[in-house]
PDB file of N, CA and C in Angstrom:
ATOM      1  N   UNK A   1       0.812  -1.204   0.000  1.00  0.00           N
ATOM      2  CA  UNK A   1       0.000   0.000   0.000  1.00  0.00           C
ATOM      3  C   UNK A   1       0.852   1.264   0.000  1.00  0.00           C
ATOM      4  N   UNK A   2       2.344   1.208   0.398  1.00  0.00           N
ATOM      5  CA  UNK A   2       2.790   2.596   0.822  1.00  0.00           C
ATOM      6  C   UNK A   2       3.241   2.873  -0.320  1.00  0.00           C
ATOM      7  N   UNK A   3       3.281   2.212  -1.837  1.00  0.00           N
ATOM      8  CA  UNK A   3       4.186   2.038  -3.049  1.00  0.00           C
ATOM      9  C   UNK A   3       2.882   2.904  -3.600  1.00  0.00           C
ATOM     10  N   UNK A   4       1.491   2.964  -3.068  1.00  0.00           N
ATOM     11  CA  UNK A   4       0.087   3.494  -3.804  1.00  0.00           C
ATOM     12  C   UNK A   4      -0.123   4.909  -3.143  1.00  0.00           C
ATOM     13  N   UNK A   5       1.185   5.838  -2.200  1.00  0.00           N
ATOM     14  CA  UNK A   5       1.196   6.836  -2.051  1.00  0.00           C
ATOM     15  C   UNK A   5       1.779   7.973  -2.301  1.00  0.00           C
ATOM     16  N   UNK A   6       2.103   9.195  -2.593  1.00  0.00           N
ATOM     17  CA  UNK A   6       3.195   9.714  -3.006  1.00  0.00           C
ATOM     18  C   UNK A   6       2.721  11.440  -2.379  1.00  0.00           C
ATOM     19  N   UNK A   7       3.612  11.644  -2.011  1.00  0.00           N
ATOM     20  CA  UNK A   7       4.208  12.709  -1.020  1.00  0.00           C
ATOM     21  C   UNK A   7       4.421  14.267  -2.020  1.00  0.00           C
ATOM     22  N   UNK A   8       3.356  15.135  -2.231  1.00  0.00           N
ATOM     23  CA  UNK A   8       3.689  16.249  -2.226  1.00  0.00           C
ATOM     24  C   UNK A   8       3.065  17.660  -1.813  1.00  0.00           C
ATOM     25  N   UNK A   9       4.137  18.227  -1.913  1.00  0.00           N
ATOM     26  CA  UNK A   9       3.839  19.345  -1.134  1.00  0.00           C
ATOM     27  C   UNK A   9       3.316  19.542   0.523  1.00  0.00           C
ATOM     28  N   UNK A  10       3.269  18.012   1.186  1.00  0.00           N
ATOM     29  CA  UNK A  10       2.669  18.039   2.500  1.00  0.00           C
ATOM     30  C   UNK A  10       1.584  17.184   2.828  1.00  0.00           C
ATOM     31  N   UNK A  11       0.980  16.930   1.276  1.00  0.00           N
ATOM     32  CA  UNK A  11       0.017  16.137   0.599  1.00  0.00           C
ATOM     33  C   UNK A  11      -0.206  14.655   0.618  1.00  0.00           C
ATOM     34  N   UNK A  12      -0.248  13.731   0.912  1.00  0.00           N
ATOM     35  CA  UNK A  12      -0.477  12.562   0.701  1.00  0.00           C
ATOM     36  C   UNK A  12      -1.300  12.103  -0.147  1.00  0.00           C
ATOM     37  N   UNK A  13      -1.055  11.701  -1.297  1.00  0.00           N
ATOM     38  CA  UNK A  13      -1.741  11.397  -2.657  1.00  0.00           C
ATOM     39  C   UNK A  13      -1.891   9.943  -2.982  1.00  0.00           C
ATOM     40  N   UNK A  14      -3.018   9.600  -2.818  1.00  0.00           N
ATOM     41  CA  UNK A  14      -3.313   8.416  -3.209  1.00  0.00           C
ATOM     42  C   UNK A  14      -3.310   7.823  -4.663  1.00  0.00           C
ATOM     43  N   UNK A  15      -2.419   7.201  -5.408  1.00  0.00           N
ATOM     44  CA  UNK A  15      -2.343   7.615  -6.613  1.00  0.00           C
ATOM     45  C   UNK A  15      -3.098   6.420  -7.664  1.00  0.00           C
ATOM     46  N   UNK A  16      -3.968   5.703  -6.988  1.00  0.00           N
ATOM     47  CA  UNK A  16      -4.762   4.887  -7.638  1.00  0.00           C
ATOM     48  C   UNK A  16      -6.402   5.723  -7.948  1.00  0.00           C
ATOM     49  N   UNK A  17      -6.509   7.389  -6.462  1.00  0.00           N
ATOM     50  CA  UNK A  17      -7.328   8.136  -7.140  1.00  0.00           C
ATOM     51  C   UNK A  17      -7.540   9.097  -8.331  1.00  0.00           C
ATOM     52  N   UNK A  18      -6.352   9.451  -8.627  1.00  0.00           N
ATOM     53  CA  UNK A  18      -5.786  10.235  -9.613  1.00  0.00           C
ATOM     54  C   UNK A  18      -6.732   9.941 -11.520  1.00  0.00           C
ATOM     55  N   UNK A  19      -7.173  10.841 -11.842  1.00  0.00           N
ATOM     56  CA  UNK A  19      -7.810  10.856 -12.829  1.00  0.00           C
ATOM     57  C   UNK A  19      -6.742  11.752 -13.702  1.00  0.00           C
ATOM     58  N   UNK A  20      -6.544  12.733 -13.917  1.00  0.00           N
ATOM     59  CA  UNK A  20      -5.442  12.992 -14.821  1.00  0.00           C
ATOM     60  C   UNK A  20      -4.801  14.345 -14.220  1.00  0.00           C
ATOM     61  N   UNK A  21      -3.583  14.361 -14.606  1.00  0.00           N
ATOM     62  CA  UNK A  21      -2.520  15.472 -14.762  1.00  0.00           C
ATOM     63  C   UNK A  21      -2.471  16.596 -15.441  1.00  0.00           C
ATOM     64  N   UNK A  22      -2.850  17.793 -15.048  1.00  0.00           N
ATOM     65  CA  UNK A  22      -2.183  19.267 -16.845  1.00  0.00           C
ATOM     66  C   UNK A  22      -1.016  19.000 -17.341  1.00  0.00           C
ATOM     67  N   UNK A  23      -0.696  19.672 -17.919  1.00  0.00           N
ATOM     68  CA  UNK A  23       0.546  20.100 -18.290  1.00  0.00           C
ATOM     69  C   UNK A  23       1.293  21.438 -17.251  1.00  0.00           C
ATOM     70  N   UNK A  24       2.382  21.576 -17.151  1.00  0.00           N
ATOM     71  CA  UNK A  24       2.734  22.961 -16.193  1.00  0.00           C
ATOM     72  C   UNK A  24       2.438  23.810 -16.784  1.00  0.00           C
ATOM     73  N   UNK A  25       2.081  25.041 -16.201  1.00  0.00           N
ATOM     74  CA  UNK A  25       1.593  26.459 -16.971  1.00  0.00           C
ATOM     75  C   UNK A  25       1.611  27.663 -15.791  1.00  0.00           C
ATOM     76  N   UNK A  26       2.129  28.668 -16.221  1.00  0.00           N
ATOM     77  CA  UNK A  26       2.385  29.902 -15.163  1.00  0.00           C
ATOM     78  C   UNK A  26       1.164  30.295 -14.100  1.00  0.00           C
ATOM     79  N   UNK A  27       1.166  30.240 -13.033  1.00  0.00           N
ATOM     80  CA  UNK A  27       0.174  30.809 -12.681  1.00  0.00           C
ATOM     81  C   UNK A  27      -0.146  32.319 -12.512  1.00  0.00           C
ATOM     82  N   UNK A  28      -1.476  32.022 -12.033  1.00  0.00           N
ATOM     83  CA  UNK A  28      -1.969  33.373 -12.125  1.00  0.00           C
ATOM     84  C   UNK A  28      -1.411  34.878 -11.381  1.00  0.00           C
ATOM     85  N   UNK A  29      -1.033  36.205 -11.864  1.00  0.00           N
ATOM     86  CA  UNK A  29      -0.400  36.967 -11.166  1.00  0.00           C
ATOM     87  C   UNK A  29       0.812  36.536 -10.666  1.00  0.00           C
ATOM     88  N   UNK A  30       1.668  36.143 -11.845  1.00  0.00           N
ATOM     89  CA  UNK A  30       2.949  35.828 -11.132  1.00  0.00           C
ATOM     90  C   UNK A  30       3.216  35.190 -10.287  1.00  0.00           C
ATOM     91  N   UNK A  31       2.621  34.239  -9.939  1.00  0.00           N
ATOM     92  CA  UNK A  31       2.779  33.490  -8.151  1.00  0.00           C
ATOM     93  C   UNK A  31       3.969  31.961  -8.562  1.00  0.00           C
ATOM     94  N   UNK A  32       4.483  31.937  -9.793  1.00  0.00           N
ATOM     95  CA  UNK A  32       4.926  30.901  -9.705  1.00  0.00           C
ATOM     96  C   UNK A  32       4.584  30.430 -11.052  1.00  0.00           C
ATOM     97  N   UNK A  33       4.826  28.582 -11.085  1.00  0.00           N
ATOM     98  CA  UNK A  33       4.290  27.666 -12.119  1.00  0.00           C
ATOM     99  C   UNK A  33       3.833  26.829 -11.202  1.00  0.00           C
ATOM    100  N   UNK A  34       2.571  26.208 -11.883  1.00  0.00           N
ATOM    101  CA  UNK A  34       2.056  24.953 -11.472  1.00  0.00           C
ATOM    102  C   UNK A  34       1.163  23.854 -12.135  1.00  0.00           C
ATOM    103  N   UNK A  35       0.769  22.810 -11.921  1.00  0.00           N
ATOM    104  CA  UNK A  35       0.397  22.155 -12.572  1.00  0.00           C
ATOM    105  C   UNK A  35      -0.679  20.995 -11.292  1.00  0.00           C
ATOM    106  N   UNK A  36      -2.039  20.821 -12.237  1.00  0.00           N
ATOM    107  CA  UNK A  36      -3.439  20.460 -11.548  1.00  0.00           C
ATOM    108  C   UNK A  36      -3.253  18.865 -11.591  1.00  0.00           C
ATOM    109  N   UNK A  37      -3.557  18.498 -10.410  1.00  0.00           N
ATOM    110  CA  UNK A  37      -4.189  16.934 -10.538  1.00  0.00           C
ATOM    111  C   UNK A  37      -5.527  16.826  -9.683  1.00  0.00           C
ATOM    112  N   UNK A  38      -6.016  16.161 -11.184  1.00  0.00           N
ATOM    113  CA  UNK A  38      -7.786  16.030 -10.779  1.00  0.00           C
ATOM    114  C   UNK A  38      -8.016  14.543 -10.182  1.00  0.00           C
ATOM    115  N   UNK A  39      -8.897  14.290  -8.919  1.00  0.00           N
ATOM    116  CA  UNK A  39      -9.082  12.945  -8.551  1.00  0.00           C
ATOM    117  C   UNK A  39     -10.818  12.686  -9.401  1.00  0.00           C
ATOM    118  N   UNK A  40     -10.710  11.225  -9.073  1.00  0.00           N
ATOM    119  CA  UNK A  40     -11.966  10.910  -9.453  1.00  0.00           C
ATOM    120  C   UNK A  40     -12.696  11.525  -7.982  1.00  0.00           C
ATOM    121  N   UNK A  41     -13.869  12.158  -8.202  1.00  0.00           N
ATOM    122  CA  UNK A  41     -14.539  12.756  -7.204  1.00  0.00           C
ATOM    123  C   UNK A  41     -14.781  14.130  -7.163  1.00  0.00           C
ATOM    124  N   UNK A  42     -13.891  14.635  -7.929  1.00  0.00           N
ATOM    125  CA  UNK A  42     -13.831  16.162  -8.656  1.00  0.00           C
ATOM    126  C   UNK A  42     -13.070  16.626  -7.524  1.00  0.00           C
ATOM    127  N   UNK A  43     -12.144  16.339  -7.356  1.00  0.00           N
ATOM    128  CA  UNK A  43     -11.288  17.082  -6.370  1.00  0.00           C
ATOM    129  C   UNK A  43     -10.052  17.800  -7.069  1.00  0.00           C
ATOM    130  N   UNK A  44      -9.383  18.956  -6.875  1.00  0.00           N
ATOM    131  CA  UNK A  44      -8.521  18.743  -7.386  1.00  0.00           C
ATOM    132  C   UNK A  44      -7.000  19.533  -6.678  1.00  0.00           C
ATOM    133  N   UNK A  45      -5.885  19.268  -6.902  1.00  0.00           N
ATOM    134  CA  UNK A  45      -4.729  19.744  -6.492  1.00  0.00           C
ATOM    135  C   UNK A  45      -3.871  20.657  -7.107  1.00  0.00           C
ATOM    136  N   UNK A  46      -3.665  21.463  -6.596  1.00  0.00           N
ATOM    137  CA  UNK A  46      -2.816  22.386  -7.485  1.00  0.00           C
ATOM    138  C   UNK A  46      -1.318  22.857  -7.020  1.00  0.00           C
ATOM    139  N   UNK A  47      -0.473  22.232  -6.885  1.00  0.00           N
ATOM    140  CA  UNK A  47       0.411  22.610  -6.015  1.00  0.00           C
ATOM    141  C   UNK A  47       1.147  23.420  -7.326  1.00  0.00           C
ATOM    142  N   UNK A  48       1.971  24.570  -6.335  1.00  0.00           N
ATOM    143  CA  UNK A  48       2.455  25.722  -6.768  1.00  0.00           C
ATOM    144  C   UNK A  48       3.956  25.282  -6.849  1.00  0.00           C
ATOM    145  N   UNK A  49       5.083  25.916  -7.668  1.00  0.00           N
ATOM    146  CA  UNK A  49       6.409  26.026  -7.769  1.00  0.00           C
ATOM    147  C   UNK A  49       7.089  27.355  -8.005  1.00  0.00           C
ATOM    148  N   UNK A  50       8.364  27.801  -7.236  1.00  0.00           N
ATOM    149  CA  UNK A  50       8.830  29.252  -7.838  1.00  0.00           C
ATOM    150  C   UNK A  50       9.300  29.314  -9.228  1.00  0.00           C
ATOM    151  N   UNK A  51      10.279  27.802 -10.232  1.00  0.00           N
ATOM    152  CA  UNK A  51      10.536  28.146 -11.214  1.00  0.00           C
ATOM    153  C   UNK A  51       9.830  27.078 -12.288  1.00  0.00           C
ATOM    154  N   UNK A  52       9.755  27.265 -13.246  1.00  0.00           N
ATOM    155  CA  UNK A  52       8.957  26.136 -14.043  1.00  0.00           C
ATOM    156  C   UNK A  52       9.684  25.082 -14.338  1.00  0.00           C
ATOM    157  N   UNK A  53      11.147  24.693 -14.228  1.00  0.00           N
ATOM    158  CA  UNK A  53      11.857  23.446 -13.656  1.00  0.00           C
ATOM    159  C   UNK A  53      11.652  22.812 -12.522  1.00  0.00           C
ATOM    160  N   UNK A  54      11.589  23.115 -11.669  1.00  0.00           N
ATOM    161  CA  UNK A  54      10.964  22.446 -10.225  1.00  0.00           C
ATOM    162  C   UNK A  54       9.810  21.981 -10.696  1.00  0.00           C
ATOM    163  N   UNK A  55       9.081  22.537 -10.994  1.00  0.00           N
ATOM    164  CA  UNK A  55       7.620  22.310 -11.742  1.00  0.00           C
ATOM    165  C   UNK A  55       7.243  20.966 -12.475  1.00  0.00           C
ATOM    166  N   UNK A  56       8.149  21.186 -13.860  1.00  0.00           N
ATOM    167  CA  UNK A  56       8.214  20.023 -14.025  1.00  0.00           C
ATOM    168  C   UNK A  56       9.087  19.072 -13.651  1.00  0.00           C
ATOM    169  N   UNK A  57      10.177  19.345 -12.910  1.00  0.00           N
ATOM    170  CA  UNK A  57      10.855  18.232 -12.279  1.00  0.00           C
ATOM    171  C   UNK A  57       9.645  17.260 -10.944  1.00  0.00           C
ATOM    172  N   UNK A  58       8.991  18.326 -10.381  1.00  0.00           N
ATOM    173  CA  UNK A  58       7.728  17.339  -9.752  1.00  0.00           C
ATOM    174  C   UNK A  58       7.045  16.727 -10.144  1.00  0.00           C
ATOM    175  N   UNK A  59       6.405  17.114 -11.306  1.00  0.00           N
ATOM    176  CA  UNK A  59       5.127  16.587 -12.428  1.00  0.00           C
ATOM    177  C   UNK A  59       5.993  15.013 -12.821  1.00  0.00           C
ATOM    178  N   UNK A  60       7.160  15.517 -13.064  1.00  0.00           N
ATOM    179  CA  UNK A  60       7.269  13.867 -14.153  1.00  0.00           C
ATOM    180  C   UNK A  60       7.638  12.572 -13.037  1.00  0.00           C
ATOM    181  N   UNK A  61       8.145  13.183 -11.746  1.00  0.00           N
ATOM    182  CA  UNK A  61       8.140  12.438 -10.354  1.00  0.00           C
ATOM    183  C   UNK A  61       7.146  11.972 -10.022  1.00  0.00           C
ATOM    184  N   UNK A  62       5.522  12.807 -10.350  1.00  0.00           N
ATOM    185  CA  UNK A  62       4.345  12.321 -10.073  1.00  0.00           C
ATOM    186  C   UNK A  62       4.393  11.325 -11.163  1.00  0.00           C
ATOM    187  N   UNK A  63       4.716  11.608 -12.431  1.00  0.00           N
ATOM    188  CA  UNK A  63       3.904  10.640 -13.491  1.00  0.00           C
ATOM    189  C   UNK A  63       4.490   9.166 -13.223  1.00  0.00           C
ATOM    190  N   UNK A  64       6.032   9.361 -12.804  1.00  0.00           N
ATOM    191  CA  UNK A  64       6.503   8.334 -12.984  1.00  0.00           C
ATOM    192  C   UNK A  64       6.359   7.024 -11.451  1.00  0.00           C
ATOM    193  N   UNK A  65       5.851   7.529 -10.875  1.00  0.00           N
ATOM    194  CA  UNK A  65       5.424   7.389  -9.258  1.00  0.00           C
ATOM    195  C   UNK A  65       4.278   6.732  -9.379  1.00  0.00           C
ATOM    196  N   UNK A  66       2.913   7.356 -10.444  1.00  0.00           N
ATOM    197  CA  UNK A  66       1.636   6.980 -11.070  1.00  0.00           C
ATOM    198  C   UNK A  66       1.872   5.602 -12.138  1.00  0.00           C
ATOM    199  N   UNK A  67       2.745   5.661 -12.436  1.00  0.00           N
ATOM    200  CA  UNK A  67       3.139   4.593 -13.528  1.00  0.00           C
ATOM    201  C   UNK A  67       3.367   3.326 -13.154  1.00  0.00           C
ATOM    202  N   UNK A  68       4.264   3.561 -12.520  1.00  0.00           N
ATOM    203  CA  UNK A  68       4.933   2.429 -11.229  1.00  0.00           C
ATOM    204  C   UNK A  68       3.779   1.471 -10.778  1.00  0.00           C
ATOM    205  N   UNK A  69       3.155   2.694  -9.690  1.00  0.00           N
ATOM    206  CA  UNK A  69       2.259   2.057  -8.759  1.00  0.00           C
ATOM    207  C   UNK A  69       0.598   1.736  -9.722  1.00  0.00           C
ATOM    208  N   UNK A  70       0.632   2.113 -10.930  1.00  0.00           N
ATOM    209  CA  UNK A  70      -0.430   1.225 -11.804  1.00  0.00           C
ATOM    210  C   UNK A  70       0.420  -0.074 -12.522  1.00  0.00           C
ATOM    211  N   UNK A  71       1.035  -0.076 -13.053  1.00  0.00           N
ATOM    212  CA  UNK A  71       2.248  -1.321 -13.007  1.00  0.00           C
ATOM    213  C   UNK A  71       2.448  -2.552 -12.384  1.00  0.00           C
ATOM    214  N   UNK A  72       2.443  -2.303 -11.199  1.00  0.00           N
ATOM    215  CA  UNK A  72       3.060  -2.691 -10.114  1.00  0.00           C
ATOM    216  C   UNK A  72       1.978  -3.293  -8.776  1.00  0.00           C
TER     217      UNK A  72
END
């Protein structure tokens, strides 16, 4: 079960709820980059980053974390 969780931002993400990923994209008023994950249930996450490398250096940590633990 702990291989079906993944850790961000403070977050504990269950990643068998996970319905899909954005792409990274600037947010609003300058606050950063970030990128949405929607659960089944209509929930959704938005964690924030200061540069759009961190950004996607998290995103593809999620994807590949999501991959795994559907895999696996």
């Amino acid at each position: 079960m702990a291989s079906c969780i993944y850790e961000l931002q403070g977050y504990s993400v269950v990643l068998h709820r996970i319905a899909f990923i954005t792409r990274v994209f600037e947010a609003d008023e300058g606050e950063g980059f970030q990128f949405n994950v929607r659960f089944s249930g209509d929930l959704r996450l938005s964690p924030r980053f200061p540069t759009r490398h961190e950004a996607d250096l998290q995103r593809s940590l999620l994807l590949q974390a999501l991959d795994q633990a559907l895999q696996g």
